[in-house]
Protein backbone atom coordinates (compact mmCIF):
# COMPACT_ATOMS: atom_id res chain seq x y z
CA UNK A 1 -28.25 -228.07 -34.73
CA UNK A 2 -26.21 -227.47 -37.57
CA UNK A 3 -27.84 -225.81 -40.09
CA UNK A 4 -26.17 -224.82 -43.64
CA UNK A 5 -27.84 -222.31 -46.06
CA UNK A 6 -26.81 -221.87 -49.73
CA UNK A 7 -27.27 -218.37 -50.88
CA UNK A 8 -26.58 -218.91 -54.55
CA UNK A 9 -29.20 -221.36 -54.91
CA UNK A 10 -31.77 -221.19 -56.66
CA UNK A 11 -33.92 -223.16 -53.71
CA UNK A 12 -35.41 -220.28 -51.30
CA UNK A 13 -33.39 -220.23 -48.19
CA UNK A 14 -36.51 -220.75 -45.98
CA UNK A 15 -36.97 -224.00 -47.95
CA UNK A 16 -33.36 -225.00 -47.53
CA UNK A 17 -33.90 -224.50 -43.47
CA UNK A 18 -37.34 -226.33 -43.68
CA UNK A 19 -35.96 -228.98 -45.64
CA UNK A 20 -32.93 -229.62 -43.48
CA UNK A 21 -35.20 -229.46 -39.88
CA UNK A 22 -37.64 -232.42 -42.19
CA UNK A 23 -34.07 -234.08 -42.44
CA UNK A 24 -32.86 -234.13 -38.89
CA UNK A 25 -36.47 -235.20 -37.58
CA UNK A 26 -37.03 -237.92 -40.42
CA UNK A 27 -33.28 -239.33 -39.13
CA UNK A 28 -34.33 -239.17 -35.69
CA UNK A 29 -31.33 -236.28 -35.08
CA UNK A 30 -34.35 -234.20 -33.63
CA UNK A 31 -36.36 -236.40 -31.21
CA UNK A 32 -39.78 -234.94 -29.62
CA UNK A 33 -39.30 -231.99 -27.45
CA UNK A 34 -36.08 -230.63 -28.53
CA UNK A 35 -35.84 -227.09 -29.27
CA UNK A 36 -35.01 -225.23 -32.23
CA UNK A 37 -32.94 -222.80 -31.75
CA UNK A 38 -34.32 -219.37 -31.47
CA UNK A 39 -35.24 -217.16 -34.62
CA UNK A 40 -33.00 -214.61 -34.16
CA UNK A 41 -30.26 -216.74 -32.86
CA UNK A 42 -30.51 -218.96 -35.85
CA UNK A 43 -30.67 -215.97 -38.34
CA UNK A 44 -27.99 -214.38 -36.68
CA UNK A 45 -25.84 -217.99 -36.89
CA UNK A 46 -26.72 -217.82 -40.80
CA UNK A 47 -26.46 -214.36 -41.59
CA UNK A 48 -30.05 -214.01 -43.09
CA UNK A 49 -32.97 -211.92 -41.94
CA UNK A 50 -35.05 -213.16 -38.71
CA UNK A 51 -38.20 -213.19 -41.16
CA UNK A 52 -36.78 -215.83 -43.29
CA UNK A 53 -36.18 -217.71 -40.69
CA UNK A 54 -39.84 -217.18 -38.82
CA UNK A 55 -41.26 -218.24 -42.24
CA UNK A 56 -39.42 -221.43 -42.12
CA UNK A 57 -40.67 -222.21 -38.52
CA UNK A 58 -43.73 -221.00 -39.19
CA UNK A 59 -44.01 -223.79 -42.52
CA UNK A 60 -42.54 -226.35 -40.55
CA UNK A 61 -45.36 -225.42 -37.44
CA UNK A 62 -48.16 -225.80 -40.60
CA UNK A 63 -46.95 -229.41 -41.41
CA UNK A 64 -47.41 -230.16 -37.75
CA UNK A 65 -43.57 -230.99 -37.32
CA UNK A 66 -43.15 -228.34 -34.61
CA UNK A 67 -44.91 -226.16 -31.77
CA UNK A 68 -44.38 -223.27 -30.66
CA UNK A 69 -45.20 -221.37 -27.54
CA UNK A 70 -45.45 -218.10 -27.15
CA UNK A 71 -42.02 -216.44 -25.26
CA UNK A 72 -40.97 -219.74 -25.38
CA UNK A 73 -39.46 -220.83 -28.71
CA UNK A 74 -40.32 -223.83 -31.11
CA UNK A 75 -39.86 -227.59 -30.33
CA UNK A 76 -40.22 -230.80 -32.16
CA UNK A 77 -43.48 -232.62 -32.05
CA UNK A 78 -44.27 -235.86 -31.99
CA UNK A 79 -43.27 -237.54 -35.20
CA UNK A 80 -46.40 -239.42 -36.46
CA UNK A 81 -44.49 -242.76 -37.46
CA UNK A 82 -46.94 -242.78 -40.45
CA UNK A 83 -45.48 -239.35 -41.75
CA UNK A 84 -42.40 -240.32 -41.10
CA UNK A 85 -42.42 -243.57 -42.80
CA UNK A 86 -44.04 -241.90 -46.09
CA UNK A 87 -41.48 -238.77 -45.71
CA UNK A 88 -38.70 -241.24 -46.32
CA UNK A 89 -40.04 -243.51 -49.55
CA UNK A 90 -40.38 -240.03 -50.81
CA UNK A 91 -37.06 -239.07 -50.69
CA UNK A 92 -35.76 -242.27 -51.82
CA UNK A 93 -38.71 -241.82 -55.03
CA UNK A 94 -36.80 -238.48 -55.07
CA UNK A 95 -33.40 -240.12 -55.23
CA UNK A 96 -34.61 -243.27 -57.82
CA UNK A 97 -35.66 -240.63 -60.13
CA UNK A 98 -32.78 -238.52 -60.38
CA UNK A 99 -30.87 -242.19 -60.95
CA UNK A 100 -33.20 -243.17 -63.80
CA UNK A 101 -32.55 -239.41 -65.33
CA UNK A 102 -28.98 -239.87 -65.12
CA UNK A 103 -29.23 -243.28 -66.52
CA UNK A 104 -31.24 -242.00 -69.20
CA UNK A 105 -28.76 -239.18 -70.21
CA UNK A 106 -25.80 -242.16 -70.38
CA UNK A 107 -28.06 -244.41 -72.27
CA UNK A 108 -28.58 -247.34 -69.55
CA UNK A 109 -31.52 -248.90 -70.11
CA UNK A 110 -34.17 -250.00 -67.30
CA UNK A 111 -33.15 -253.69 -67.35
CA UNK A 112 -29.55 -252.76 -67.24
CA UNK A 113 -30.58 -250.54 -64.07
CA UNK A 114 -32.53 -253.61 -62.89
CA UNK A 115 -29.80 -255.97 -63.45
CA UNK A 116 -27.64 -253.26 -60.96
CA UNK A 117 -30.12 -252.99 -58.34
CA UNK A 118 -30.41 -257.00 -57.91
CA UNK A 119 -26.73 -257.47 -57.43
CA UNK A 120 -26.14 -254.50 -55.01
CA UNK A 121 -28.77 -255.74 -52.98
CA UNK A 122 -28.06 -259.70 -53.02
CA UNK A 123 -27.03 -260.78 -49.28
């Protein structure tokens, strides 16, 4: 699992880890039943502190994306195709707005956008 962590952001490195694992499971790079690699392993591998790292699993274990058992480690749950679904049309909602702010700065106007997105996506 490759994990990267940027410590001059201004995003919390927990979030960066939980965000990343959401990644890798919304792709389909985690499947059900994999493992996570270990706390300390994966704080040691990143150079952070283990509790960072135990409050990312433990977010991730709230949004029911993992399990963990006890002297075991953490694993991947069963991705509710529902979840998953909706986790992806927001990203892309995530992606569309940072477009239309970026349009907005150059001055391209919604139709113009429009006028974009029906010629990238003719067939």
């Amino acid at each position: 699992m490759n994990i990267v962590v940027n410590t001059s952001s201004m995003i919390p490195i927990y979030e960066q880890i939980v965000d990343q694992v959401k990644k890798m499971i919304i792709s389909g790079e985690l499947q059900e039943n994999d493992p996570l690699p270990s706390v300390r392993s994966l704080a040691r591998d990143l150079k952070i502190s283990a509790l960072t790292v135990k409050k990312a699993y433990d977010q991730l274990e709230e949004e029911g994306l993992t399990a963990t058992v006890h002297g075991k480690g953490s694993y991947v749950r069963s991705a509710d195709p529902g979840k998953v679904a909706e986790e992806r049309r927001k990203e892309i909602e995530e992606d569309l707005s940072a477009l239309l702010q970026k349009a907005n700065v150059y001055g391209v106007s919604p139709e113009e956008i429009r006028e974009m997105l029906d010629i990238l996506t003719e067939e």
